[in-house]
C-alpha atoms as a PDB file:
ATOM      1  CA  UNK A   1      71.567 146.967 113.394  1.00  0.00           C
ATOM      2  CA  UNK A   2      71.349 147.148 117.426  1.00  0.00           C
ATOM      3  CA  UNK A   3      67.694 148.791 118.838  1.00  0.00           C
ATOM      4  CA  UNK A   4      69.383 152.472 119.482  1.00  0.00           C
ATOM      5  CA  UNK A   5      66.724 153.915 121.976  1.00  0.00           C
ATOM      6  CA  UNK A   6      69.111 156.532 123.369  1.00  0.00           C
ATOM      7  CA  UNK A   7      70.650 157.523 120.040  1.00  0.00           C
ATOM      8  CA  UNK A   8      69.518 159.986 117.287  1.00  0.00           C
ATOM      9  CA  UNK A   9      71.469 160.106 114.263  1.00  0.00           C
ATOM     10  CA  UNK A  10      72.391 163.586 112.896  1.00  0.00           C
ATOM     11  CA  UNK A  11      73.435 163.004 109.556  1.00  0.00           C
ATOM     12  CA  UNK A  12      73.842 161.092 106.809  1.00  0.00           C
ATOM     13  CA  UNK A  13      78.586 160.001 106.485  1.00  0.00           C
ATOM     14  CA  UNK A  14      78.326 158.325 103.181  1.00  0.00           C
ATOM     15  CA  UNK A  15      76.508 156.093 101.081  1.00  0.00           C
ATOM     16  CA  UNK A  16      77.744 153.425  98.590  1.00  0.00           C
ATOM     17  CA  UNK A  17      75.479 150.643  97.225  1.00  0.00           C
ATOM     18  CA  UNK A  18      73.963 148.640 100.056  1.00  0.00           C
ATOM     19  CA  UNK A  19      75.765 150.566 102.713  1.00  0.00           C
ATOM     20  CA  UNK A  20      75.227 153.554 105.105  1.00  0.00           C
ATOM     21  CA  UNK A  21      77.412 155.403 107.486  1.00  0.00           C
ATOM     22  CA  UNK A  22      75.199 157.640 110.100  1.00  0.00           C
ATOM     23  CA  UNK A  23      77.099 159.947 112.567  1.00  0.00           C
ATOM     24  CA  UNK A  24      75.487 159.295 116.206  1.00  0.00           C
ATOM     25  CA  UNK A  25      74.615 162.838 118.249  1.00  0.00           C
ATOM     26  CA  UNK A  26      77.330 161.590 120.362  1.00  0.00           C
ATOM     27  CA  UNK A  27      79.670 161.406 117.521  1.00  0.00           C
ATOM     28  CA  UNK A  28      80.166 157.651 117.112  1.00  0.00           C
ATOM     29  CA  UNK A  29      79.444 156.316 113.525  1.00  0.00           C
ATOM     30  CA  UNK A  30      76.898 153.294 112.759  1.00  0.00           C
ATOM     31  CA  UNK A  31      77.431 151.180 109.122  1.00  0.00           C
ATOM     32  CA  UNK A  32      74.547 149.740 108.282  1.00  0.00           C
ATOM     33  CA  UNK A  33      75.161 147.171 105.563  1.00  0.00           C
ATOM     34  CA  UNK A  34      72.870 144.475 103.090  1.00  0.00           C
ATOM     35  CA  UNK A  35      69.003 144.589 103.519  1.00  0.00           C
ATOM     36  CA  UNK A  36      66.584 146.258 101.871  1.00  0.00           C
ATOM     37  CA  UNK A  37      66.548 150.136 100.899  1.00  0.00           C
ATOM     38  CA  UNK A  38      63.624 150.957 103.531  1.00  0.00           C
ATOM     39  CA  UNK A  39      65.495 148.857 106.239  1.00  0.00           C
ATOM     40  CA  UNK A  40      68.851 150.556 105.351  1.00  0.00           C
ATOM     41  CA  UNK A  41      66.753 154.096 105.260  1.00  0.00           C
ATOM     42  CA  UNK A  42      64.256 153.534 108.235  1.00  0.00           C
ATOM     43  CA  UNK A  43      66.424 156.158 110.494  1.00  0.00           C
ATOM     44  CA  UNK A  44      63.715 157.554 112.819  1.00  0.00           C
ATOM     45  CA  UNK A  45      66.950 160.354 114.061  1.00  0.00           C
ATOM     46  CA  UNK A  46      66.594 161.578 110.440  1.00  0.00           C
ATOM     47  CA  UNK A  47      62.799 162.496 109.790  1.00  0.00           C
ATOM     48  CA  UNK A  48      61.293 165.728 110.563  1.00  0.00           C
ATOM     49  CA  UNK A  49      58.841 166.187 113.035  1.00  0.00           C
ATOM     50  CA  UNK A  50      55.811 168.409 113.294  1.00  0.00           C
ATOM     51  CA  UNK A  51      56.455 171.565 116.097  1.00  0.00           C
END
């Protein structure tokens, strides 16, 4: 998977076995395929932060 600084992902496409499909906020989709579940999962756009 590229480095995507400038990215955030807003949700969660679809998930089957060692794939994920994120939707980008600027509507592109990223597949993340193989490795392991926290590499697959690590999705920084996704976690909640503190306000």
């Amino acid at each position: 998977m590229d480095v995507l600084s400038d990215k955030k992902v807003t949700r969660l496409i679809a998930t089957q076995g060692m794939t994920r499909v994120y939707e980008m906020d600027d509507g592109t989709w990223l597949t993340a395929r193989e490795g392991t579940v926290a590499w697959r999962n690590n999705n920084p756009g996704m976690r909640a932060t503190a306000s």
